[in-house]
Protein backbone atom coordinates (compact mmCIF):
# COMPACT_ATOMS: atom_id res chain seq x y z
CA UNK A 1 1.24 38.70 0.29
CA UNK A 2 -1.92 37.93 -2.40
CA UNK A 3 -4.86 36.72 -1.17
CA UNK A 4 -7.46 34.96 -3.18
CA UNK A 5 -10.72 33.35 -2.66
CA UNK A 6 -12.83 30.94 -4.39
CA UNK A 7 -15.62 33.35 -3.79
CA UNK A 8 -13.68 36.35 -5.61
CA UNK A 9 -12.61 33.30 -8.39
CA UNK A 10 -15.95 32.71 -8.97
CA UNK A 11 -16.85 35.84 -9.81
CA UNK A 12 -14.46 36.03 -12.01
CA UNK A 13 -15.33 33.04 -13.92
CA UNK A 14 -18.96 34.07 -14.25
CA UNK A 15 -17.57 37.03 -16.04
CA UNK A 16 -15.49 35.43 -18.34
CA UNK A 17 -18.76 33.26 -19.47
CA UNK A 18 -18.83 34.77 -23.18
CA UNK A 19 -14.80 34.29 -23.64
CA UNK A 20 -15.26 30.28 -22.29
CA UNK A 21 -18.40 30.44 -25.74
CA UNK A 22 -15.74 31.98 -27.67
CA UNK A 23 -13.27 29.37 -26.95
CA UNK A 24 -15.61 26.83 -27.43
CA UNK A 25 -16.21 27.49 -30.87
CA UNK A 26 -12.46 28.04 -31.95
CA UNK A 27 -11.90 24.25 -31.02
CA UNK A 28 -14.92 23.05 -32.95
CA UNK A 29 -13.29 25.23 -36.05
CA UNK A 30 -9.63 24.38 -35.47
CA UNK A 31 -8.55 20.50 -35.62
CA UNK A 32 -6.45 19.09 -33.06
CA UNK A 33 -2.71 18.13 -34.26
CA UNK A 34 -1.83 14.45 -33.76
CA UNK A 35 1.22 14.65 -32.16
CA UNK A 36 1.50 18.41 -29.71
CA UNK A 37 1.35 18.25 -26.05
CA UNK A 38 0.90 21.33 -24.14
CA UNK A 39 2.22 21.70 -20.32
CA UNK A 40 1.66 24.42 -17.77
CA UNK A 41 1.08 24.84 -14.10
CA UNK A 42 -0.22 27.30 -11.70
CA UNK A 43 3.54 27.29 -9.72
CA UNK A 44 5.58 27.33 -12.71
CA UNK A 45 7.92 25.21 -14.71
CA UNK A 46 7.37 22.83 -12.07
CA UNK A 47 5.70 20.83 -10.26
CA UNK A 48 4.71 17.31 -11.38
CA UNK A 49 4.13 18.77 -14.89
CA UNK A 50 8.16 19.15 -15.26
CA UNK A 51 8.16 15.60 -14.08
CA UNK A 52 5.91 14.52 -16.54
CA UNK A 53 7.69 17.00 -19.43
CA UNK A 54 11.07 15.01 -19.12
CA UNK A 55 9.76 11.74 -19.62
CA UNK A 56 7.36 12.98 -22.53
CA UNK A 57 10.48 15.13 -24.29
CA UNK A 58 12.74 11.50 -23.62
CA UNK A 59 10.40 9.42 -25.77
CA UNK A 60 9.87 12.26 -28.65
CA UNK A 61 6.97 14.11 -27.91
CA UNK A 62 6.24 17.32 -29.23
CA UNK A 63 6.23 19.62 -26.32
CA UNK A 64 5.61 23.14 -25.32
CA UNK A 65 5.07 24.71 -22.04
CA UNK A 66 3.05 27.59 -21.73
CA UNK A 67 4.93 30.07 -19.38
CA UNK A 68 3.01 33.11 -17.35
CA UNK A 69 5.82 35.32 -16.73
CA UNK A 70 9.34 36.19 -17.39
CA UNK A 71 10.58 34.08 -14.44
CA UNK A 72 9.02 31.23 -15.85
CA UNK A 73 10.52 32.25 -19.30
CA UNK A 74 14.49 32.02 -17.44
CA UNK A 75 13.66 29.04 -16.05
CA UNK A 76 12.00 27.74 -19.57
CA UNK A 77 15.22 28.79 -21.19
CA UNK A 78 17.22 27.56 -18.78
CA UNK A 79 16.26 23.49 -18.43
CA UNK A 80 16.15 24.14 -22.65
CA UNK A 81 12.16 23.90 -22.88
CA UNK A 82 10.29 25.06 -25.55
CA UNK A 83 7.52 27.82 -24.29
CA UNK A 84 5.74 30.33 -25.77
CA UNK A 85 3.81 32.77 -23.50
CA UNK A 86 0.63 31.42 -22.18
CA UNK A 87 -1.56 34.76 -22.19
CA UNK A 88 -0.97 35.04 -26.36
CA UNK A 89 -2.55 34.47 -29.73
CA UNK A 90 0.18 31.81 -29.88
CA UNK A 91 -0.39 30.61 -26.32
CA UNK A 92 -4.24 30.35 -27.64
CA UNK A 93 -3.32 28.32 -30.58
CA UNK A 94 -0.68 26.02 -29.48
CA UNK A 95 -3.55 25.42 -26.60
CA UNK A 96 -6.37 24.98 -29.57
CA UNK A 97 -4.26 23.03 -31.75
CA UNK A 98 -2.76 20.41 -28.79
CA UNK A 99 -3.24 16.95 -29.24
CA UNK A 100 -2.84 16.51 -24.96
CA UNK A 101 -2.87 19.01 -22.42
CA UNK A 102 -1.16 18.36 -19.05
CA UNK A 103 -1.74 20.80 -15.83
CA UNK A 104 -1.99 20.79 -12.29
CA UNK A 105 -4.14 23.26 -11.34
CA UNK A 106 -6.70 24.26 -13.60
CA UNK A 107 -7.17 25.11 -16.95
CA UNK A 108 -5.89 28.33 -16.11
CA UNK A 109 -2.24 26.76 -16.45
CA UNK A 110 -2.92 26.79 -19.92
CA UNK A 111 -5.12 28.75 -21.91
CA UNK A 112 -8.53 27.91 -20.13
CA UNK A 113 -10.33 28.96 -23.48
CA UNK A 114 -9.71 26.60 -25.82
CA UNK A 115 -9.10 22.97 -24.01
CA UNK A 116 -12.01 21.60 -25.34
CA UNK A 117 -11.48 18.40 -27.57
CA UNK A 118 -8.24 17.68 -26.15
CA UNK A 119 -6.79 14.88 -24.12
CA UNK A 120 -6.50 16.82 -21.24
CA UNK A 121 -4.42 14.96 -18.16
CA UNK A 122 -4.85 16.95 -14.45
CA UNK A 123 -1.71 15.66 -12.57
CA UNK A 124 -3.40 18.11 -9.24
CA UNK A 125 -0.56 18.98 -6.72
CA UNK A 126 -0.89 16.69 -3.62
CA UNK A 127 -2.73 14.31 -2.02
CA UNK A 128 -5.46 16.17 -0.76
CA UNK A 129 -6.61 16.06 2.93
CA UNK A 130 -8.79 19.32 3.21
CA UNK A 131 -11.61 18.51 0.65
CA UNK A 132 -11.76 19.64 -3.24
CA UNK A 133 -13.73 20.39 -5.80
CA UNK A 134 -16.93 18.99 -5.81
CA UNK A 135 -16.29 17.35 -1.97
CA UNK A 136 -16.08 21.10 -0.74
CA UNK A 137 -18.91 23.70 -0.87
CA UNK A 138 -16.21 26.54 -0.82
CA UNK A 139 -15.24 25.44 -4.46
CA UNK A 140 -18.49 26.65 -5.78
CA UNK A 141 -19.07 29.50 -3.56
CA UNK A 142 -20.59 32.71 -5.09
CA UNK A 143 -19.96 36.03 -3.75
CA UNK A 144 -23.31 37.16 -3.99
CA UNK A 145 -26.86 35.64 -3.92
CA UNK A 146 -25.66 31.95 -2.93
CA UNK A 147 -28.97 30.44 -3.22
CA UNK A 148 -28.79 31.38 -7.29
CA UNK A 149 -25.34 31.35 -8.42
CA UNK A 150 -23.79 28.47 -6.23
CA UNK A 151 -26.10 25.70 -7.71
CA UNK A 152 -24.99 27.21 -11.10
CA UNK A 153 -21.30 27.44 -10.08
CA UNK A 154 -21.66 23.53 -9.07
CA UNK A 155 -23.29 22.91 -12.77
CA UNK A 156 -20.17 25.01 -14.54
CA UNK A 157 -17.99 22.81 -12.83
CA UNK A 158 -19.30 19.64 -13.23
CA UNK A 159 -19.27 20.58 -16.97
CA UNK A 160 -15.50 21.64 -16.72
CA UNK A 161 -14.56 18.38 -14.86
CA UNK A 162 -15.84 16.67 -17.68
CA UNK A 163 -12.96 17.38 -20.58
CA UNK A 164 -10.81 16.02 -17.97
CA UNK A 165 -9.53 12.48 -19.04
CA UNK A 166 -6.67 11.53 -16.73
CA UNK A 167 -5.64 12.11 -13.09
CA UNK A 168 -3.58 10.19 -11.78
CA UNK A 169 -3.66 9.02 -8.08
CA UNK A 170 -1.22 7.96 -5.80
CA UNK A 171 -3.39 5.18 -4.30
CA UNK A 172 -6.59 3.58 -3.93
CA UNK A 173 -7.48 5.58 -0.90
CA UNK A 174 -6.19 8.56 -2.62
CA UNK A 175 -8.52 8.24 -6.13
CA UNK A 176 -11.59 7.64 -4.38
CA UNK A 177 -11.24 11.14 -2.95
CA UNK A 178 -10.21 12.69 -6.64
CA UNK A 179 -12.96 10.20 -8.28
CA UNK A 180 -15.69 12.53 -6.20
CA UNK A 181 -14.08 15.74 -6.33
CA UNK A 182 -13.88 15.98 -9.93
CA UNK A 183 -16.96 13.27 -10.81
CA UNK A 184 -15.21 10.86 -12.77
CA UNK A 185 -15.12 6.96 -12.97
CA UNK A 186 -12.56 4.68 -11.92
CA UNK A 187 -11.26 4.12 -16.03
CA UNK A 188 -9.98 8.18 -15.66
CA UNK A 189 -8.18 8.02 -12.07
CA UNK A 190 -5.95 5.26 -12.17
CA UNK A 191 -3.63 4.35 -9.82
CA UNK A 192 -0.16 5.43 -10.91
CA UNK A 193 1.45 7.62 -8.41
CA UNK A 194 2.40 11.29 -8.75
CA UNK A 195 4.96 12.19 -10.74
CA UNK A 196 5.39 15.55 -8.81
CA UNK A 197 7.12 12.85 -6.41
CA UNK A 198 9.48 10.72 -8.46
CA UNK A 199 11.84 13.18 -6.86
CA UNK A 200 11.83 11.87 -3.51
CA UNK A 201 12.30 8.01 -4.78
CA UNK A 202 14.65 8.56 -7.30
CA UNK A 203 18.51 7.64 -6.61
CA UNK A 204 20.31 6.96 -2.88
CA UNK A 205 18.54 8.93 0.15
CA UNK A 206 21.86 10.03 1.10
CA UNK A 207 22.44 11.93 -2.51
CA UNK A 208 18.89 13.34 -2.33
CA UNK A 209 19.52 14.68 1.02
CA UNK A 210 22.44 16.17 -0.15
CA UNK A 211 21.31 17.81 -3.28
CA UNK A 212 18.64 19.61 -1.22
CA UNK A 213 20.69 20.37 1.59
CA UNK A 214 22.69 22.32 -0.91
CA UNK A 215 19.93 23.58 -2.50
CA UNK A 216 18.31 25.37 0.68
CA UNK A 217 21.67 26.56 1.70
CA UNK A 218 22.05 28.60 -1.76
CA UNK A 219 18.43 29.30 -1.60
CA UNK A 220 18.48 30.98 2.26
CA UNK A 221 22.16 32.20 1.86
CA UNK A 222 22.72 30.46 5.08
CA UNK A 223 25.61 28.08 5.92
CA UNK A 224 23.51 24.84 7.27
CA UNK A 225 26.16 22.27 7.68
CA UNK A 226 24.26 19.55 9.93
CA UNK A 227 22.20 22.35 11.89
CA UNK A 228 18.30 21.31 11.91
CA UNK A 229 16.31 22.77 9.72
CA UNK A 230 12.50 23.40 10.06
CA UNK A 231 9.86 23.91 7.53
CA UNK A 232 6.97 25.64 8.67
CA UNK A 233 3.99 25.76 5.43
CA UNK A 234 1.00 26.48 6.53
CA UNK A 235 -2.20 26.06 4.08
CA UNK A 236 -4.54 28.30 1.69
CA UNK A 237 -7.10 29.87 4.77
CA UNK A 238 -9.64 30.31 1.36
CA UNK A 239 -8.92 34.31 1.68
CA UNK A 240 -9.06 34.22 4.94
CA UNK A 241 -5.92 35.71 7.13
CA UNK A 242 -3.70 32.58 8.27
CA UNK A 243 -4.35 32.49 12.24
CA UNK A 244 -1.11 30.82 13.95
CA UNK A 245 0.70 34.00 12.72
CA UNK A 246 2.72 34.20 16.16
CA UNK A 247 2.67 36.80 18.52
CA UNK A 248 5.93 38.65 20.64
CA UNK A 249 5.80 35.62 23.09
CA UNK A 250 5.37 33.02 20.54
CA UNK A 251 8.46 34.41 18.31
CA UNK A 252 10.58 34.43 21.86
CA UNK A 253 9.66 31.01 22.42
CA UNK A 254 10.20 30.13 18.70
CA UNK A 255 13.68 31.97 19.38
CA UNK A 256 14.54 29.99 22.12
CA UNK A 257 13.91 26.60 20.57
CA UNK A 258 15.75 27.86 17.47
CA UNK A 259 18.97 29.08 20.18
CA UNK A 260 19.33 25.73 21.81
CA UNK A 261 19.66 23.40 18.92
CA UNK A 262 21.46 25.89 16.55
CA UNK A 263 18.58 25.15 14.39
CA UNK A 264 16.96 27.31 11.22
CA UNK A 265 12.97 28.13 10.94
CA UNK A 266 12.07 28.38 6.86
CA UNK A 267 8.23 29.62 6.65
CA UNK A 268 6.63 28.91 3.10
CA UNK A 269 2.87 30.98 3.72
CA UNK A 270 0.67 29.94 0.67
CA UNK A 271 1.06 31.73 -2.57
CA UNK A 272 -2.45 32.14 -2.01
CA UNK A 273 -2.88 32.81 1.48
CA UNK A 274 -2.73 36.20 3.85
CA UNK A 275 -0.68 36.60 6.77
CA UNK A 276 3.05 37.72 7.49
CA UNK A 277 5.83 36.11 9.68
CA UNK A 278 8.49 38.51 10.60
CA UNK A 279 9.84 38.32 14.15
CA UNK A 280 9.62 41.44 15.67
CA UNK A 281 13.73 41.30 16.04
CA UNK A 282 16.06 40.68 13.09
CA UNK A 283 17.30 36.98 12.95
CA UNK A 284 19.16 34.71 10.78
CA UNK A 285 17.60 32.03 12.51
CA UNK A 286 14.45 32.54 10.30
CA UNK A 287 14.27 32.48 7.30
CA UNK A 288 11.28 33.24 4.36
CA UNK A 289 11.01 30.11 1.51
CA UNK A 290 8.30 31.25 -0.11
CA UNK A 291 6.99 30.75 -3.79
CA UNK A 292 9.14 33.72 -5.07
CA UNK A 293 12.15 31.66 -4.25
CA UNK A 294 11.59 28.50 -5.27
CA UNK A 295 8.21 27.31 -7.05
CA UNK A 296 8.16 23.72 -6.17
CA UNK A 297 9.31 23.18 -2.39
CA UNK A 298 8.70 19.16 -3.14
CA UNK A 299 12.51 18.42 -3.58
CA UNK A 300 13.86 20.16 -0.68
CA UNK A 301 11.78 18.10 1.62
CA UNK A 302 14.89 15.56 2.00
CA UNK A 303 17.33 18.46 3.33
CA UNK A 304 14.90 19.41 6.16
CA UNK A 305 14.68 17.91 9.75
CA UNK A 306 11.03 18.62 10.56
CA UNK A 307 7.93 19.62 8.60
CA UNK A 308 4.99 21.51 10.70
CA UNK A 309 2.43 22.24 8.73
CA UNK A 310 -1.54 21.87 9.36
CA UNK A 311 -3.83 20.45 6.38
CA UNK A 312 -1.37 20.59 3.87
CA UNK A 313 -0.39 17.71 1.04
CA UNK A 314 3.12 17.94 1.51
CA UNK A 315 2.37 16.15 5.26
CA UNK A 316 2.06 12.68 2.36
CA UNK A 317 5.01 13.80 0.16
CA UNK A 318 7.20 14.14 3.38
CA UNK A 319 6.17 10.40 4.34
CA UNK A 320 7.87 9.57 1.00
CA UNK A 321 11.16 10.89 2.73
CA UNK A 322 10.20 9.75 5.28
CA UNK A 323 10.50 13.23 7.25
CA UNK A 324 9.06 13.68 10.73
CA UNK A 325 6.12 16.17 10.55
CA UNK A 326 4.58 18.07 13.25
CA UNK A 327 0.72 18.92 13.22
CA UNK A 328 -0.27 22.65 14.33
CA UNK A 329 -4.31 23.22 13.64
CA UNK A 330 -4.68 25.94 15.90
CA UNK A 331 -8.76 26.66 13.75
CA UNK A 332 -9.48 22.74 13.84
CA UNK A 333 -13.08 22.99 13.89
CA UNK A 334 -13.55 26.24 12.09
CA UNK A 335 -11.40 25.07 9.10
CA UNK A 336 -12.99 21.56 9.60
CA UNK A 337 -16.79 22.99 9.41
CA UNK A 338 -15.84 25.25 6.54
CA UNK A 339 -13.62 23.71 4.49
CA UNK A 340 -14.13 20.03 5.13
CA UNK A 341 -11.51 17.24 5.36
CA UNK A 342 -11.30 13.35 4.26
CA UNK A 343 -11.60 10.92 7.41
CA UNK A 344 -10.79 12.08 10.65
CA UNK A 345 -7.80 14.56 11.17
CA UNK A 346 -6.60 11.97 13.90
CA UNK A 347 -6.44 9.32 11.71
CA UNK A 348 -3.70 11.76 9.51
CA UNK A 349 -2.12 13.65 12.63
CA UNK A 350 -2.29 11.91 15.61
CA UNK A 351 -4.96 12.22 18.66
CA UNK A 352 -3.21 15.20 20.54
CA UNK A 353 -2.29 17.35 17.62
CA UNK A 354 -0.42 21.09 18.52
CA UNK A 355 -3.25 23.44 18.77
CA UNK A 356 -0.93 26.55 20.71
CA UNK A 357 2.61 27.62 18.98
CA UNK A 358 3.46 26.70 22.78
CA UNK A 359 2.56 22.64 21.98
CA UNK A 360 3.96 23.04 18.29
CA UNK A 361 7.54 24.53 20.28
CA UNK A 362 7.57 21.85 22.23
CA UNK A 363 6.71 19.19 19.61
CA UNK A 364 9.50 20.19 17.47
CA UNK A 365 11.90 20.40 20.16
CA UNK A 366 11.07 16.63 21.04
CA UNK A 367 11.18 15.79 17.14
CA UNK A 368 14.41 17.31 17.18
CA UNK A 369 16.14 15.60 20.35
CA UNK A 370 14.39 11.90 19.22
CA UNK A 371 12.69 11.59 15.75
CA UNK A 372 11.86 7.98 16.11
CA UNK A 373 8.46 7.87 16.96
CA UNK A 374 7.47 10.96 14.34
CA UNK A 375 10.08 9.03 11.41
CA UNK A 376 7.56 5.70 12.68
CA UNK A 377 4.42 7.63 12.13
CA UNK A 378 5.90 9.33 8.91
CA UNK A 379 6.81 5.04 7.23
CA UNK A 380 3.24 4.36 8.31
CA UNK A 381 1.52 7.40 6.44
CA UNK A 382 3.20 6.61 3.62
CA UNK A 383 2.23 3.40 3.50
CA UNK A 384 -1.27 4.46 3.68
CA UNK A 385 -1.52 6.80 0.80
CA UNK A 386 1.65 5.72 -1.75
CA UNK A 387 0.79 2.14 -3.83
CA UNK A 388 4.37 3.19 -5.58
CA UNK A 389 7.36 4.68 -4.11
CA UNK A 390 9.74 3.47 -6.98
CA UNK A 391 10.31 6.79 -8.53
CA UNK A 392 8.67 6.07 -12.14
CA UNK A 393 5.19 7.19 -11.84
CA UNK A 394 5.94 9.70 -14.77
CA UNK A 395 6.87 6.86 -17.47
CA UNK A 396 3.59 5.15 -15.50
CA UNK A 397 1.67 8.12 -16.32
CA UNK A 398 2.88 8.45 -19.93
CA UNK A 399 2.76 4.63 -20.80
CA UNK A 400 -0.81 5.21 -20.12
CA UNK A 401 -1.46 8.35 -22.22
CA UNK A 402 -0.18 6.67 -24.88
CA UNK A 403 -2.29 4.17 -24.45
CA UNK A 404 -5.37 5.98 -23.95
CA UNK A 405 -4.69 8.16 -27.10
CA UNK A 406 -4.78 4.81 -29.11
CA UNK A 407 -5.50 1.59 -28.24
CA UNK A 408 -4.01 -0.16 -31.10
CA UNK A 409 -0.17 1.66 -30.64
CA UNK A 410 1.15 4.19 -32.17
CA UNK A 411 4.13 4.23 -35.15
CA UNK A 412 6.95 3.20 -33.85
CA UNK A 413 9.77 6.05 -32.93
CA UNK A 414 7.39 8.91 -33.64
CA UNK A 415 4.71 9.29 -30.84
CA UNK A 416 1.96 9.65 -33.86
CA UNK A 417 -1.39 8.79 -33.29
CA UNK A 418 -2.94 6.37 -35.79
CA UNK A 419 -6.29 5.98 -36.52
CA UNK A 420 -9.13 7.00 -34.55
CA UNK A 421 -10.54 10.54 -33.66
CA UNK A 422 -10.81 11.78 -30.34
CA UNK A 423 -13.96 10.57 -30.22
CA UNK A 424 -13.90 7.33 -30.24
CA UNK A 425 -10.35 7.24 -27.96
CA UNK A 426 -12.58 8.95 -24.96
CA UNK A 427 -16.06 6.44 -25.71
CA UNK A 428 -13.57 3.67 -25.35
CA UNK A 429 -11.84 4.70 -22.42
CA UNK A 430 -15.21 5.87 -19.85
């Protein structure tokens, strides 16, 4: 599996320095189009980007998303999107010439040279409960000479934060975390909800468990009927290997667990992270969902029986469900010290969270026997964290880019802007 690091990121970006110039000066040249919106993100054509892309293609916006690869070209083609390839001269000037640019990432979902002087909207990918951007030293940490290039690093990204115009947050709780992380005011992170989880609001619970009941049987090639199923998706270690990959003992007690209930273990590792899990016996019972399968794991979460996961976001998206999640932190104050979290990981996970694979075992096998108390503590997260579970954030979220782009309305029927440059639309909206 790839690993990455922000360290080995930065570096990276302190290389490409005299390409960001470059890129800089092609969007002073080129003028912005009125009416083009540009979409990409890091996972795909997914993500709460695609969200965002049907509502913005149903009210007659221009759109193109810029794919990375040829699987994101099939799946392009396939949902009928228009796309061009992101790493192009065309990619570059469908990028320079967009009117609004919509990722979830980074810039790097598009092309990261030439966003400047666009409305640019950062959807992100999950409520975050490990620290971000400018909350986290690790986003700014330089590979060499710390003392010199990290207070530089910080200054970069404080200046890339700043052609950001829109993210939208799920709550109040949730954009005073994104308000710090990317230094912006209240005006640019308002409280919409996600539209990466429309999905798990929209329609009858009983059809959405269905549909992604269906959708992990074709996905696993294994006959699930009413068996449980268990997602284990453990989060980005920063480079580091993952550490609750489980020993001989741990997979026979995994095994066991898995034998009694007639249950199925799916493991989604980071696209990011390190670490293999591959029982050391061939299984059926266990099962890999990662990121080469399926890109967005967000709609499945209704046709599962049990999340585990650590620090992960989709611990709030499967409160939507509501979905009973078990907490396993087996590096608590390691990951806590170096990465950094918001509020107390008790407050999110409960005072005795699973530390051993032995506690997570036998967390999941009382889950699975009686969810009511983790179903209880799911309804209450939700509460916390979601201001709107009505499955329209995404016409929320373009109502208000509309809006934003001009004040006064736009023509009727054609999503054209009227009137006033983008530089008076972002002086009157921070």
């Amino acid at each position: 599996m790839a690993s990455f690091s922000f360290g080995a990121g930065n570096a990276q970006k302190l290389r490409r320095l005299p390409l960001y110039l470059a890129g800089r000066l092609l969007t002073l040249l080129v003028p912005r189009s009125r009416d083009e919106w540009v979409f990409g993100s890091a996972v795909g054509v997914a993500d709460g980007a695609l969200a965002l892309h049907r509502v913005a293609a149903d009210h007659g916006e221009k759109t193109t998303w810029l794919v990375a690869d040829d699987g994101q070209v099939r799946t392009a083609r396939d949902l009928g999107i228009r796309w061009v390839r992101r790493d192009s001269a065309r990619g570059l000037w469908r990028t320079a010439r967009a009117r609004v640019i919509v990722v979830t990432h980074g810039f790097g979902d598009v092309q990261r040279y030439a966003v400047g002087g666009a409305f640019v909207v950062q959807l992100w990918h999950g409520i975050p409960l490990k620290r971000i951007g400018l909350d986290s030293a690790e986003t700014t940490r330089a590979p060499v000479l710390p003392s010199v290039l990290s207070p530089v690093l910080r200054l970069l990204y404080r200046r890339t934060t700043r052609r950001i115009d829109l993210v939208p947050a799920a709550s109040h709780l949730v954009r005073g975390r994104l308000e710090t992380a990317f230094a912006l005011t209240d005006a640019q992170v308002p409280v919409t909800g996600e539209p990466r989880v429309d999905v798990l609001s929209s329609g009858e619970a009983a059809e959405r468990r269905a549909r992604a009941r269906a959708a992990l049987q074709t996905l696993t090639g294994t006959l699930l009927g009413e068996r449980p199923v268990v997602l284990y998706a453990p989060t980005w270690r920063d480079g580091d290997p993952d550490p609750a990959i489980p020993t001989a003992d741990e997979w026979a007690a995994i095994r066991a667990v898995l034998d009694r209930h007639d249950g199925v273990l799916l493991v989604r590792s980071h696209p990011l992270g390190a670490g293999e899990y591959r029982p050391p016996w061939p299984t059926d019972r266990v099962r890999p969902l990662g990121s080469d399968l399926v890109a967005d794991v967000t709609p499945l979460l209704p046709g599962l029986d049990v999340l585990v996961t650590d620090y992960s976001s989709l611990a709030f998206d499967a409160a939507l469900v509501p979905l009973p999640v078990v907490f396993f932190a087996p590096d608590l104050e390691a990951y806590t010290a170096r990465r950094g979290l918001y509020g107390r990981y008790a407050d999110v996970a409960g005072d005795v969270p699973a530390r051993t694979w032995s506690a997570a075992v036998t967390a999941i096998e009382a889950v699975v026997n009686d969810p009511t108390e983790a179903l209880a503590a799911s309804v209450a997260r939700s509460a916390t964290v979601h201001a709107h579970r009505d499955g329209r954030n995404a016409e929320r979220v373009h109502r208000l880019i509309r809006d934003r782009l001009d004040p006064r309305g736009t023509t009727p029927g054609t999503g054209v802007l009227r009137g006033a440059r983008r530089r008076t639309t972002r002086k009157a909206t921070r």
